[in-house]
PDB file of N, CA and C in Angstrom:
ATOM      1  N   UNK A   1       0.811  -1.182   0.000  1.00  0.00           N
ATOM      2  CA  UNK A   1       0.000   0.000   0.000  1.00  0.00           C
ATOM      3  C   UNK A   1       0.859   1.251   0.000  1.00  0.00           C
ATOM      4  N   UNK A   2       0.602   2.158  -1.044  1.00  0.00           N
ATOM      5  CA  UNK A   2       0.928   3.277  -1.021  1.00  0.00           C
ATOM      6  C   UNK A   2       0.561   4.414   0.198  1.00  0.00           C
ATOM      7  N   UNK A   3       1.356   5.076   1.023  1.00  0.00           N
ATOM      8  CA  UNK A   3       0.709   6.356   1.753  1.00  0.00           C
ATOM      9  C   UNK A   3       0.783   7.583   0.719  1.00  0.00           C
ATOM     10  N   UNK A   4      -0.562   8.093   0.670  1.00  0.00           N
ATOM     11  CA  UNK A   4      -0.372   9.564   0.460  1.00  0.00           C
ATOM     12  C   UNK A   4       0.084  10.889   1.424  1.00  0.00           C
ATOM     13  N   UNK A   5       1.286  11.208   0.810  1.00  0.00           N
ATOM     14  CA  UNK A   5       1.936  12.229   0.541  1.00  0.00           C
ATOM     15  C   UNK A   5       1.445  13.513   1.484  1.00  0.00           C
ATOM     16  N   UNK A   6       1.806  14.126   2.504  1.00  0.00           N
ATOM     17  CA  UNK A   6       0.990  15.171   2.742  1.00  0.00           C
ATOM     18  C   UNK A   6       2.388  16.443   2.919  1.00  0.00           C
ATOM     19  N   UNK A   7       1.581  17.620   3.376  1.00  0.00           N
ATOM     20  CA  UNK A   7       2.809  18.682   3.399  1.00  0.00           C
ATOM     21  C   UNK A   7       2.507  19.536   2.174  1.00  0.00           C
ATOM     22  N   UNK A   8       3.338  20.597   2.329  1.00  0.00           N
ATOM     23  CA  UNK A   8       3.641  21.512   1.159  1.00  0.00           C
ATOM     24  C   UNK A   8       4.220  21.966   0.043  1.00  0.00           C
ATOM     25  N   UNK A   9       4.023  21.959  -0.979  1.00  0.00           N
ATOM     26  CA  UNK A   9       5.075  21.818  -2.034  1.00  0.00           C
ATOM     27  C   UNK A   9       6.213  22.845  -2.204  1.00  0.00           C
ATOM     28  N   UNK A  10       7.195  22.561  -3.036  1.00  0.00           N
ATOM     29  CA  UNK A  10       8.004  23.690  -3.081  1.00  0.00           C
ATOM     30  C   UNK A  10       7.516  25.135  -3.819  1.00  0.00           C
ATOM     31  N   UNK A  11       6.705  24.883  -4.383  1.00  0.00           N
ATOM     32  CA  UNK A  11       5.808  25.792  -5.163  1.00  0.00           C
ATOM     33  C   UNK A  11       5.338  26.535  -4.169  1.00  0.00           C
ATOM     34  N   UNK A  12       3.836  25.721  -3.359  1.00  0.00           N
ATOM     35  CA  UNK A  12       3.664  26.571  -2.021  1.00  0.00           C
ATOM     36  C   UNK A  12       4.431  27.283  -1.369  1.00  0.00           C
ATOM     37  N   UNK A  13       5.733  27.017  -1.076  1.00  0.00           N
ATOM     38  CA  UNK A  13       6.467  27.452   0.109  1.00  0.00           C
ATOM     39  C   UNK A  13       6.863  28.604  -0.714  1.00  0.00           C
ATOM     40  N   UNK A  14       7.436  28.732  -1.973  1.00  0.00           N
ATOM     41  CA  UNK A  14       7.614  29.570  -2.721  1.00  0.00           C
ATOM     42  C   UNK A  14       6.419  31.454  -2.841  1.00  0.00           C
ATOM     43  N   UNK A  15       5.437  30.772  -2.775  1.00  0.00           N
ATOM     44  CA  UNK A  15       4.230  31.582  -3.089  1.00  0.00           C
ATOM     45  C   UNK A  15       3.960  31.688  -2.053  1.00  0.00           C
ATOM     46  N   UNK A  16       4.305  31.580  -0.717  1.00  0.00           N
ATOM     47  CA  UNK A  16       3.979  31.673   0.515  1.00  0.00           C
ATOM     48  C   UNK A  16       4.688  32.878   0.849  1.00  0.00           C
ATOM     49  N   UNK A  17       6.238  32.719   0.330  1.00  0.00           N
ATOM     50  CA  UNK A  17       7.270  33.247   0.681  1.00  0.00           C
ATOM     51  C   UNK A  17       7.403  34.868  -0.273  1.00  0.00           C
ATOM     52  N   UNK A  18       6.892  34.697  -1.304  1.00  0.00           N
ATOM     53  CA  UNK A  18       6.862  35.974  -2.294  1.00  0.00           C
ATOM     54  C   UNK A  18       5.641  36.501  -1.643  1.00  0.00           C
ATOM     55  N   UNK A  19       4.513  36.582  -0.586  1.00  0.00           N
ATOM     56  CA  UNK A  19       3.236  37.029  -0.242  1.00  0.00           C
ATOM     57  C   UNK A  19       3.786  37.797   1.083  1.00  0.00           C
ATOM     58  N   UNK A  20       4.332  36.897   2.142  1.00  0.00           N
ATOM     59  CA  UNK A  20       4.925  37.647   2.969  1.00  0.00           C
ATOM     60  C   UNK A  20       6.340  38.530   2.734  1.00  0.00           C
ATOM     61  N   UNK A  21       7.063  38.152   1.697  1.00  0.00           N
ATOM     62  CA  UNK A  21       7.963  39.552   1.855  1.00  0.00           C
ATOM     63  C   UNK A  21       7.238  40.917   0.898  1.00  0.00           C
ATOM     64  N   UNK A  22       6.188  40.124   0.356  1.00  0.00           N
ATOM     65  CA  UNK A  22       5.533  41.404   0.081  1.00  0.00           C
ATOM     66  C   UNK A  22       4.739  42.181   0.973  1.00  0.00           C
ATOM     67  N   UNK A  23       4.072  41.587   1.983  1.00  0.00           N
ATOM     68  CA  UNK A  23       3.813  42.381   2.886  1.00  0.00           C
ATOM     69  C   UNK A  23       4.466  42.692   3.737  1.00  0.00           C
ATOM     70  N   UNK A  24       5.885  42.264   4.132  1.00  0.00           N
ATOM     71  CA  UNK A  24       6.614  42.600   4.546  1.00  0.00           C
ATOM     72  C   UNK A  24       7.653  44.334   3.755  1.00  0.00           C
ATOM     73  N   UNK A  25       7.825  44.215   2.982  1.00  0.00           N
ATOM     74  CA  UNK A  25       8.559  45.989   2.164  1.00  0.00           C
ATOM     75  C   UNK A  25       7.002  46.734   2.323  1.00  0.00           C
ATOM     76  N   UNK A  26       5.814  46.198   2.195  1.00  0.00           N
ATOM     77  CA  UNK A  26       4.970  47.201   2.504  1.00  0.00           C
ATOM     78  C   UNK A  26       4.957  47.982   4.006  1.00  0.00           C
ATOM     79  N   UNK A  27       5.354  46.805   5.016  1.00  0.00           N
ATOM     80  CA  UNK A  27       5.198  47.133   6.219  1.00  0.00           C
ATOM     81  C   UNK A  27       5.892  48.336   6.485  1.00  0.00           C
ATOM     82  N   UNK A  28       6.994  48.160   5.518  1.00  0.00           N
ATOM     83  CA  UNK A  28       8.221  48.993   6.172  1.00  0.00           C
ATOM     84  C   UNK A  28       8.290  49.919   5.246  1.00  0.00           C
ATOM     85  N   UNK A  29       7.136  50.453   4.520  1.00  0.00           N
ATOM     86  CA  UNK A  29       7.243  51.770   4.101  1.00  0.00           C
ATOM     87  C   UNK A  29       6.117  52.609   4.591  1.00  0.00           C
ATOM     88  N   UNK A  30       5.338  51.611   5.446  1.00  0.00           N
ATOM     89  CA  UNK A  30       4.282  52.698   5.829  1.00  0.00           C
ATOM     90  C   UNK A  30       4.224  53.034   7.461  1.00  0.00           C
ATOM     91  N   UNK A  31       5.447  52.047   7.922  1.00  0.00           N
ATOM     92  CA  UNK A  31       5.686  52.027   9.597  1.00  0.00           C
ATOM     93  C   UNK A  31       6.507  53.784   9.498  1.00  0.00           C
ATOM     94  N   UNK A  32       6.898  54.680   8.641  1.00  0.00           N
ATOM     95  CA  UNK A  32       7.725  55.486   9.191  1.00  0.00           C
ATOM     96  C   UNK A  32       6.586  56.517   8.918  1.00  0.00           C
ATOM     97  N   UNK A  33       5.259  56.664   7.938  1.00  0.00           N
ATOM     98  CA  UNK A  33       4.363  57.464   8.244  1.00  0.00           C
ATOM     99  C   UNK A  33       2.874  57.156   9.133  1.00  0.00           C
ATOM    100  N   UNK A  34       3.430  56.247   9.644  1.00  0.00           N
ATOM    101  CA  UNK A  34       2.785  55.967  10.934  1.00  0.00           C
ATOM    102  C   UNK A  34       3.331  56.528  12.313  1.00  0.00           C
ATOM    103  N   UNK A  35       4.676  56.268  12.482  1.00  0.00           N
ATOM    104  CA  UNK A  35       5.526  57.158  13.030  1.00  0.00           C
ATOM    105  C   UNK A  35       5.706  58.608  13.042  1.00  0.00           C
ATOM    106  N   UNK A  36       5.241  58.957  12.056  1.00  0.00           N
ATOM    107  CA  UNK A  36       5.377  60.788  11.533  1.00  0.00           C
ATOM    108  C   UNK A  36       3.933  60.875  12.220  1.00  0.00           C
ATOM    109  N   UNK A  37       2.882  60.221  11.843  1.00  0.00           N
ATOM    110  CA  UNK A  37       1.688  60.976  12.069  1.00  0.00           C
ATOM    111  C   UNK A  37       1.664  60.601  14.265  1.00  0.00           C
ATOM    112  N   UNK A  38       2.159  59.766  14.678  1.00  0.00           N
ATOM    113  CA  UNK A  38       2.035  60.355  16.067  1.00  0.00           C
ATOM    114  C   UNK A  38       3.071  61.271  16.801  1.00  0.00           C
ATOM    115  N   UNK A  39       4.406  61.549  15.829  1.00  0.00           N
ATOM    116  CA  UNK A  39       4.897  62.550  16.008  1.00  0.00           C
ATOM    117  C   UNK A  39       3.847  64.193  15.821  1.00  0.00           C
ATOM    118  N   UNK A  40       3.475  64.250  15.142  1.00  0.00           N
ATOM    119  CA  UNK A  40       2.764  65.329  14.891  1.00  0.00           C
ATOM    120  C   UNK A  40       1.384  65.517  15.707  1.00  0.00           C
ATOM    121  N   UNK A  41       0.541  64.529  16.273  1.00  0.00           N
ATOM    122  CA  UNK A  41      -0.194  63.873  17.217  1.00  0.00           C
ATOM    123  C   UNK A  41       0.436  64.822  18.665  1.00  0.00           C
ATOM    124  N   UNK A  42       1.388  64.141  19.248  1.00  0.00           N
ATOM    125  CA  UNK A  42       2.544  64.063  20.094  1.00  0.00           C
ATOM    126  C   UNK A  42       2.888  65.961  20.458  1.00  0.00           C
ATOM    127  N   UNK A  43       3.080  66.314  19.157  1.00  0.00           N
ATOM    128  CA  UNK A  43       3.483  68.013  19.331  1.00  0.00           C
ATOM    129  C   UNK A  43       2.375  68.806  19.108  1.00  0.00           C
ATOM    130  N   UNK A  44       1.178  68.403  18.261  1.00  0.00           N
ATOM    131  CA  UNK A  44       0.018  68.813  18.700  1.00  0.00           C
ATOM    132  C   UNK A  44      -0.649  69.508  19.797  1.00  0.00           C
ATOM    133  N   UNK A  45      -0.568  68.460  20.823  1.00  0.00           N
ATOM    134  CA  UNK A  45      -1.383  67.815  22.147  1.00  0.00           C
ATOM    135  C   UNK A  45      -0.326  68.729  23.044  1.00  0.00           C
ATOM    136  N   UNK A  46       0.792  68.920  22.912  1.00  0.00           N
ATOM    137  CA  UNK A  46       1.821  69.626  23.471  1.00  0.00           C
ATOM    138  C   UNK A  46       1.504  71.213  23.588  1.00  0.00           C
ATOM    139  N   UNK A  47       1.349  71.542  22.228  1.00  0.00           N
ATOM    140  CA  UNK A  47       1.430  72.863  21.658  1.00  0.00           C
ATOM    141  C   UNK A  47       0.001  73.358  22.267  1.00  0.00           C
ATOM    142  N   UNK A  48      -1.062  72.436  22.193  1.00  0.00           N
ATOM    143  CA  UNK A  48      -2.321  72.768  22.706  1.00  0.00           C
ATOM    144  C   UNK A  48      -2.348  73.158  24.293  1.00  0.00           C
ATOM    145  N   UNK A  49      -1.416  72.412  25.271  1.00  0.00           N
ATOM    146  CA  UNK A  49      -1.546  72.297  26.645  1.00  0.00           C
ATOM    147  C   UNK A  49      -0.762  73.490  27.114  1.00  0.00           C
ATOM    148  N   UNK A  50       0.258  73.733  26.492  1.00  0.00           N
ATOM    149  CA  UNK A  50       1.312  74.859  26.729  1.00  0.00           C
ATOM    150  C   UNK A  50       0.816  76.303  26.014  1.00  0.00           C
ATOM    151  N   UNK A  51      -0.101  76.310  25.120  1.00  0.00           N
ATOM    152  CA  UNK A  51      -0.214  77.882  24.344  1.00  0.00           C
ATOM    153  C   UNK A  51      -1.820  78.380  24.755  1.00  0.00           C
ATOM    154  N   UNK A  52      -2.230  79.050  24.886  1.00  0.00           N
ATOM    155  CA  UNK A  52      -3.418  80.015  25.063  1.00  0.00           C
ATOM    156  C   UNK A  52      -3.922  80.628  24.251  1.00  0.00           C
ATOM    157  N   UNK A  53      -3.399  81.335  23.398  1.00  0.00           N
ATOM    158  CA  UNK A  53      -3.441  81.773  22.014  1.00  0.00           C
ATOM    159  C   UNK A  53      -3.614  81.185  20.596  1.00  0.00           C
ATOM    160  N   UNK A  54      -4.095  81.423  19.654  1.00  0.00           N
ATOM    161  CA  UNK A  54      -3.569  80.435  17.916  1.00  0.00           C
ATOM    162  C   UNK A  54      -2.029  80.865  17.743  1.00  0.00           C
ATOM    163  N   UNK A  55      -1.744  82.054  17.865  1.00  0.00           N
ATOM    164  CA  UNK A  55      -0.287  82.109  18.119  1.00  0.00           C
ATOM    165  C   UNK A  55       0.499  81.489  18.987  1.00  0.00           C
ATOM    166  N   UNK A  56       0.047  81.379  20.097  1.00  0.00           N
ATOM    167  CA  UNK A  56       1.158  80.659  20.837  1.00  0.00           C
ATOM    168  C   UNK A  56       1.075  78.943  20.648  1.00  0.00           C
ATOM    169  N   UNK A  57       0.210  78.383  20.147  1.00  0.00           N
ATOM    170  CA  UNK A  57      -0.043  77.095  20.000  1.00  0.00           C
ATOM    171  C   UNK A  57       0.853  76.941  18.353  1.00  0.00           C
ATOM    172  N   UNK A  58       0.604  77.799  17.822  1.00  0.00           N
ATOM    173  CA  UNK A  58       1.958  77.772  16.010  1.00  0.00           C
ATOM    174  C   UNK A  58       2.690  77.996  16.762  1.00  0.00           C
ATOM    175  N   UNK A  59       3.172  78.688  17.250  1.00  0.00           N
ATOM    176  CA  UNK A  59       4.874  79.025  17.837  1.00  0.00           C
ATOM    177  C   UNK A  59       5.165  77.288  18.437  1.00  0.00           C
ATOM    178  N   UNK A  60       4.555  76.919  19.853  1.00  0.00           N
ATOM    179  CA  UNK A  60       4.690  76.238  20.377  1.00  0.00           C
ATOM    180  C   UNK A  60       5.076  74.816  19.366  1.00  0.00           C
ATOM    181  N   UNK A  61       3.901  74.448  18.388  1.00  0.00           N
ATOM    182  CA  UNK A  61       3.989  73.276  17.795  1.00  0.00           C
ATOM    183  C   UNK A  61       5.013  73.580  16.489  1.00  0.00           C
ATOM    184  N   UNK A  62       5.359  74.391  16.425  1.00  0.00           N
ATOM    185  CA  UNK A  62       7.081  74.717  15.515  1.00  0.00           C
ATOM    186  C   UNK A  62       8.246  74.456  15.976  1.00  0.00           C
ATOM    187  N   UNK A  63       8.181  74.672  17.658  1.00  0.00           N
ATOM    188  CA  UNK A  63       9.206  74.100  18.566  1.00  0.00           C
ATOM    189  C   UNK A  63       9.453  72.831  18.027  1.00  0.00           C
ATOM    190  N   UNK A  64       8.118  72.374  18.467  1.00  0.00           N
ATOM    191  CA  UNK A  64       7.996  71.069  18.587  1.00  0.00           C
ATOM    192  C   UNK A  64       8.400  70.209  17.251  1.00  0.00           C
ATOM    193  N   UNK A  65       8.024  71.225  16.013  1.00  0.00           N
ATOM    194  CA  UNK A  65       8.337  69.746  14.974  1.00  0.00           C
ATOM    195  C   UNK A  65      10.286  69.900  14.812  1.00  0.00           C
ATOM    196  N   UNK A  66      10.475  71.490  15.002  1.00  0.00           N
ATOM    197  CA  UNK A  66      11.775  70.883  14.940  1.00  0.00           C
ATOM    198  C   UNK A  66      12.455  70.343  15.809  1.00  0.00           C
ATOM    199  N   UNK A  67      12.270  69.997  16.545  1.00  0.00           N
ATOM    200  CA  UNK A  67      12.909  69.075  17.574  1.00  0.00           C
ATOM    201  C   UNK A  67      12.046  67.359  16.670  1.00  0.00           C
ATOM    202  N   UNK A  68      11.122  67.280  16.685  1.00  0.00           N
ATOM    203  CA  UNK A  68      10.660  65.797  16.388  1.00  0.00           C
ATOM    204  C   UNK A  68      10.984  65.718  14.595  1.00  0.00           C
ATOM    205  N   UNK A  69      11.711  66.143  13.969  1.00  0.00           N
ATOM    206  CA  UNK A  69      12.323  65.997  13.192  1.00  0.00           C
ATOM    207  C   UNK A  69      10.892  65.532  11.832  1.00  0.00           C
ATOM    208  N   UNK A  70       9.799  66.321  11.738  1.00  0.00           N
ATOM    209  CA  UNK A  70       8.727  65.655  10.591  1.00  0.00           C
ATOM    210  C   UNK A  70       8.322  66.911   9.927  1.00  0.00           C
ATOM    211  N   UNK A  71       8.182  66.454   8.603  1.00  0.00           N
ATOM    212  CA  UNK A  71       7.709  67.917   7.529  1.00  0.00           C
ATOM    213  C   UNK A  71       6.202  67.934   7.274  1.00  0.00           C
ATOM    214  N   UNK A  72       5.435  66.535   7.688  1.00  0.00           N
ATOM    215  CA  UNK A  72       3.806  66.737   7.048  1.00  0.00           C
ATOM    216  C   UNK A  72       3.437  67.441   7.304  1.00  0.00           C
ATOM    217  N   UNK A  73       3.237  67.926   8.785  1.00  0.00           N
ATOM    218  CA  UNK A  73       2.508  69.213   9.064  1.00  0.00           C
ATOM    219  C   UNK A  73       3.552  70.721   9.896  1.00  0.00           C
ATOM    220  N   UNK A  74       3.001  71.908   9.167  1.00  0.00           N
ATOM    221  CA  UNK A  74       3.459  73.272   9.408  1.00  0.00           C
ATOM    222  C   UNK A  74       2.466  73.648  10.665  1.00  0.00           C
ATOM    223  N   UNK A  75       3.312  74.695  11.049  1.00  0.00           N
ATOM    224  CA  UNK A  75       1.999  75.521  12.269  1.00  0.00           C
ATOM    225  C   UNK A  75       0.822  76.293  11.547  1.00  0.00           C
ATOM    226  N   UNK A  76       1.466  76.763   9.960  1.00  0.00           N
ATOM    227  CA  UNK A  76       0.050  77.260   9.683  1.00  0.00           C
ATOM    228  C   UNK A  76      -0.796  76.261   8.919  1.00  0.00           C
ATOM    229  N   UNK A  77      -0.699  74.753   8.811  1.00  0.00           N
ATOM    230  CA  UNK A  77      -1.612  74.256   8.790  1.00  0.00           C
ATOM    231  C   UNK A  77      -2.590  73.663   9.750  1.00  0.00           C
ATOM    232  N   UNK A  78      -2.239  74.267  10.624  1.00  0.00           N
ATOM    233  CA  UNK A  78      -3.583  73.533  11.962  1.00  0.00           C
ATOM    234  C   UNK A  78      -4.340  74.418  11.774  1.00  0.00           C
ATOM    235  N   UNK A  79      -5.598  73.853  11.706  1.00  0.00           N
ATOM    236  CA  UNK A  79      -6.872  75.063  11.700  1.00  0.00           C
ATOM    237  C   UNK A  79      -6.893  74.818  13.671  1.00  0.00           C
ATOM    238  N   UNK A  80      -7.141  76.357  14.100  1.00  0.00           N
ATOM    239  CA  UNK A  80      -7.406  76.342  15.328  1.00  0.00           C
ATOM    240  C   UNK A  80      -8.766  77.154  15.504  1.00  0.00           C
ATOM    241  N   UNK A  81      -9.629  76.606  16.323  1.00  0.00           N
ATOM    242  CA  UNK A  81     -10.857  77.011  16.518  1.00  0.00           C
ATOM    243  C   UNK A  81     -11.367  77.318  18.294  1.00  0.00           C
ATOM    244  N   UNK A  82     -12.308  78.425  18.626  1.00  0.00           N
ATOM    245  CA  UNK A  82     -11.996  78.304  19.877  1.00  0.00           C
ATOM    246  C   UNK A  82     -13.997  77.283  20.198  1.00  0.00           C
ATOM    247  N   UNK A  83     -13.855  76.413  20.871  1.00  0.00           N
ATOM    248  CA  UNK A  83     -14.814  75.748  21.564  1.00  0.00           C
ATOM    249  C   UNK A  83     -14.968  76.136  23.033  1.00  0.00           C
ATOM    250  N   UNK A  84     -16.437  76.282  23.190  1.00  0.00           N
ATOM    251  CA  UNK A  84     -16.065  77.063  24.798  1.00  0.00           C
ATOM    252  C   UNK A  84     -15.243  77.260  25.638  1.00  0.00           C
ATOM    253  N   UNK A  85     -14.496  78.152  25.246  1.00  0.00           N
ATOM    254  CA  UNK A  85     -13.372  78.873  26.069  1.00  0.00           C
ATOM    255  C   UNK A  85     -11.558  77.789  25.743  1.00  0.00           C
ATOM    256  N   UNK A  86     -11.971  77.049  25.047  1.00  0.00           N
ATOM    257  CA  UNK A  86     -10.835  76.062  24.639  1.00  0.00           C
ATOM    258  C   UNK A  86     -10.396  76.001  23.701  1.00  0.00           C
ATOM    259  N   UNK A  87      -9.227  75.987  23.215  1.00  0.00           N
ATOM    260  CA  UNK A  87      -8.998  75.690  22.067  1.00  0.00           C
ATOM    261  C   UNK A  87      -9.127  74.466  21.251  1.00  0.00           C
ATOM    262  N   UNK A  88      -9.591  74.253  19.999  1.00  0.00           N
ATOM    263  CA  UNK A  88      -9.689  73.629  19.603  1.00  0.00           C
ATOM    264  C   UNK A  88      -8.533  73.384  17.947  1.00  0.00           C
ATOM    265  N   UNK A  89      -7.675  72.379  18.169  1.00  0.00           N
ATOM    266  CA  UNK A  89      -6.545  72.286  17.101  1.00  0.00           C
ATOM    267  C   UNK A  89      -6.976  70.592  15.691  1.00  0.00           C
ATOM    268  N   UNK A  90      -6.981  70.955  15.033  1.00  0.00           N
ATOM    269  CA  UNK A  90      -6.880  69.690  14.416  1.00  0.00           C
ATOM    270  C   UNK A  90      -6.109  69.897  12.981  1.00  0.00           C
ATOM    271  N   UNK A  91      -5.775  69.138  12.310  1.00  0.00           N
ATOM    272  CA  UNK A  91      -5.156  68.702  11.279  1.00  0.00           C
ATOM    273  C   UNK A  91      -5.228  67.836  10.132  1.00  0.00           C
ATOM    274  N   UNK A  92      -4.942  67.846   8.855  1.00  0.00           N
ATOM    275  CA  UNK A  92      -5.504  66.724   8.095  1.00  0.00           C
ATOM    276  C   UNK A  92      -4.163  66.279   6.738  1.00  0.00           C
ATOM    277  N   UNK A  93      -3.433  65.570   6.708  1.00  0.00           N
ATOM    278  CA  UNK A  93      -2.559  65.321   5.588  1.00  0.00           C
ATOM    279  C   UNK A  93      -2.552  64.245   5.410  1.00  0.00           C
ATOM    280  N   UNK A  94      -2.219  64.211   3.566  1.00  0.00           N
ATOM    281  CA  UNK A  94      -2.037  62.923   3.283  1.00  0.00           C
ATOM    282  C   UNK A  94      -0.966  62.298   2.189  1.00  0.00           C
ATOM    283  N   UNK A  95      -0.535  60.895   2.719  1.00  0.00           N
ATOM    284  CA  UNK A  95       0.569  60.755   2.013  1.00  0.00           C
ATOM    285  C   UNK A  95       0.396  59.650   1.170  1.00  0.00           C
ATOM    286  N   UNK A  96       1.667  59.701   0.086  1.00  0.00           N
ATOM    287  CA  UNK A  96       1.573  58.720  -0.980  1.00  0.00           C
ATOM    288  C   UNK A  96       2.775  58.020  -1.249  1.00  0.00           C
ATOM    289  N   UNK A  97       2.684  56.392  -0.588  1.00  0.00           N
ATOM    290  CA  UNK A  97       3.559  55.661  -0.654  1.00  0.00           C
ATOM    291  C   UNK A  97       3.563  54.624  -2.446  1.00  0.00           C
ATOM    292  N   UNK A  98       4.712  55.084  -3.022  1.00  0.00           N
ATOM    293  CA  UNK A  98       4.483  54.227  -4.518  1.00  0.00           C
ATOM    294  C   UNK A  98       5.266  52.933  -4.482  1.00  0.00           C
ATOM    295  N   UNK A  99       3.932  52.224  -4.810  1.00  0.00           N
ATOM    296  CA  UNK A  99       3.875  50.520  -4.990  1.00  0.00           C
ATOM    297  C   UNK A  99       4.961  50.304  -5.832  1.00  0.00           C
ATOM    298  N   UNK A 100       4.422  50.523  -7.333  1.00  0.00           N
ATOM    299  CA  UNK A 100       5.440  49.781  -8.554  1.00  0.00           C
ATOM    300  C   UNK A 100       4.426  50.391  -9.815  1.00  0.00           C
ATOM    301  N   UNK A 101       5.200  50.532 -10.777  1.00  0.00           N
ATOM    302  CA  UNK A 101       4.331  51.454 -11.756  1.00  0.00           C
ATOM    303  C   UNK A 101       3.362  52.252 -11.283  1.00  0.00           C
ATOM    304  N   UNK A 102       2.079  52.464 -11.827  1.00  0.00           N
ATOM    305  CA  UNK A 102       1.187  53.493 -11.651  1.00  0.00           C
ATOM    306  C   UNK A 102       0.495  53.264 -10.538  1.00  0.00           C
ATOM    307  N   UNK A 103       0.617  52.541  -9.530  1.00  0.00           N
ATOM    308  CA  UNK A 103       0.317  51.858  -8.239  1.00  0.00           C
ATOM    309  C   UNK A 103       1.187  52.665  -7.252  1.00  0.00           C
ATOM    310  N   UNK A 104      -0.291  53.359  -6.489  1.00  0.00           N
ATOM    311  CA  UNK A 104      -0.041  54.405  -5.043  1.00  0.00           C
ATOM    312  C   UNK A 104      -0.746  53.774  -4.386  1.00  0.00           C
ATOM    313  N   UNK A 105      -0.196  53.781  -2.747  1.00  0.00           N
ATOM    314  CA  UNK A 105      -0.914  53.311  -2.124  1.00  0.00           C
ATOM    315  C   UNK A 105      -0.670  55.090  -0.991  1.00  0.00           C
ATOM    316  N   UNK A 106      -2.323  55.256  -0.481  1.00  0.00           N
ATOM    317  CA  UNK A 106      -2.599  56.810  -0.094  1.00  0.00           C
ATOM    318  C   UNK A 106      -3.190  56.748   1.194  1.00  0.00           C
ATOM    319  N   UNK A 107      -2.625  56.689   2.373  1.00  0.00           N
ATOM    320  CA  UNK A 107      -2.665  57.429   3.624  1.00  0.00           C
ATOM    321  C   UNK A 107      -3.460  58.438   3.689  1.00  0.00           C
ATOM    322  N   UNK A 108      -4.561  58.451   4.514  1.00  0.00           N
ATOM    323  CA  UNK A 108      -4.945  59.867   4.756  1.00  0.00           C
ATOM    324  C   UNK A 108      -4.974  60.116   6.215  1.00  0.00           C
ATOM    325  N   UNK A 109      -4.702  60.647   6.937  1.00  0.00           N
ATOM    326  CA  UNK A 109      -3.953  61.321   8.415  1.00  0.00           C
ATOM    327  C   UNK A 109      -5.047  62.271   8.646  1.00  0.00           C
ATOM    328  N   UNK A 110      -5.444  62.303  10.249  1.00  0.00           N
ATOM    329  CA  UNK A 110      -5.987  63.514  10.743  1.00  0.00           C
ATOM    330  C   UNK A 110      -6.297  63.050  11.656  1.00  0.00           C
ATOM    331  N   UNK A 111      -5.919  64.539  12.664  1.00  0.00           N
ATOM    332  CA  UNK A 111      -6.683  64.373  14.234  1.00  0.00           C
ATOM    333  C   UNK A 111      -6.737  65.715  14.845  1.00  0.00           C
ATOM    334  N   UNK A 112      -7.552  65.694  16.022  1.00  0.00           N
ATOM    335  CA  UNK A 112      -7.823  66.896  16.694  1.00  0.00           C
ATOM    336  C   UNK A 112      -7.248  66.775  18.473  1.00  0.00           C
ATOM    337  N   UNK A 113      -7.359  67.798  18.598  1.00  0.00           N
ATOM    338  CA  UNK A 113      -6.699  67.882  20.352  1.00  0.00           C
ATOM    339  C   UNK A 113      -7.530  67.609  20.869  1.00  0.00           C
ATOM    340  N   UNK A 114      -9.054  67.272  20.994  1.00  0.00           N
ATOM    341  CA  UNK A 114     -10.091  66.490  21.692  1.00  0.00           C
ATOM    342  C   UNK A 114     -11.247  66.142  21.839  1.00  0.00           C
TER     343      UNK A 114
END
C-alpha cells in the first residue's frame, strides 16, 4: 500500500514566501508614516496644553516639529478654533507611498486635540 503524501510543495512554500515579503517591504514603508503621524499627534497635544493663544499654539507646535524631526505638518496648517473657552486644534494630511508602476498606495492622516 501506497501512503499519500501530505505537506507543502516547493511551489507553495515559494508563493507563501513571495506574499509575505511582500507584505513585509509594505510594512516597512508605511511604519515610518505611521511614526510621523504620532509625532505630529505628540506636538500637537503639546502645543495645545502649553499655548493660550492660535499664536502661541503655532509658535509652540514649531518648537515642537523641529525638535521631532517631521515635515507633514506646518503651524500654519492647523486650523485652530476656539470651543467654549478652549482651544480647539486639528489637522488633516495625506501621504503617498508608490507601490510599482502606476500603483499608489494613499494614507490619509488627521486628528484633533479632543
Amino acid at each position: 500500500m501506497k501512503r499519500q503524501q501530505r505537506g507543502i510543495s516547493f511551489l507553495g512554500i515559494v508563493l507563501i514566501g513571495i506574499v509575505v515579503a511582500a507584505l513585509g517591504v509594505l510594512a516597512a514603508r508605511v511604519a515610518p508614516t505611521v511614526i510621523e503621524y504620532q509625532s505630529v499627534l505628540r506636538a500637537m497635544k503639546h502645543a495645545v496644553e502649553t499655548g493660550q493663544t492660535p499664536l502661541e499654539v503655532r509658535t509652540a507646535f514649531e518648537r515642537s516639529r523641529t525638535v521631532g524631526y517631521f515635515d507633514a505638518v506646518t503651524g500654519s496648517d492647523l486650523v485652530i478654533t476656539r470651543d467654549n473657552e478652549r482651544l480647539l486644534v486639528e489637522f488633516a494630511y495625506q501621504e503617498e507611498i508608490h507601490l510599482f508602476g502606476p500603483a499608489y498606495l494613499v494614507l490619509k492622516y488627521q486628528g484633533r486635540s479632543h
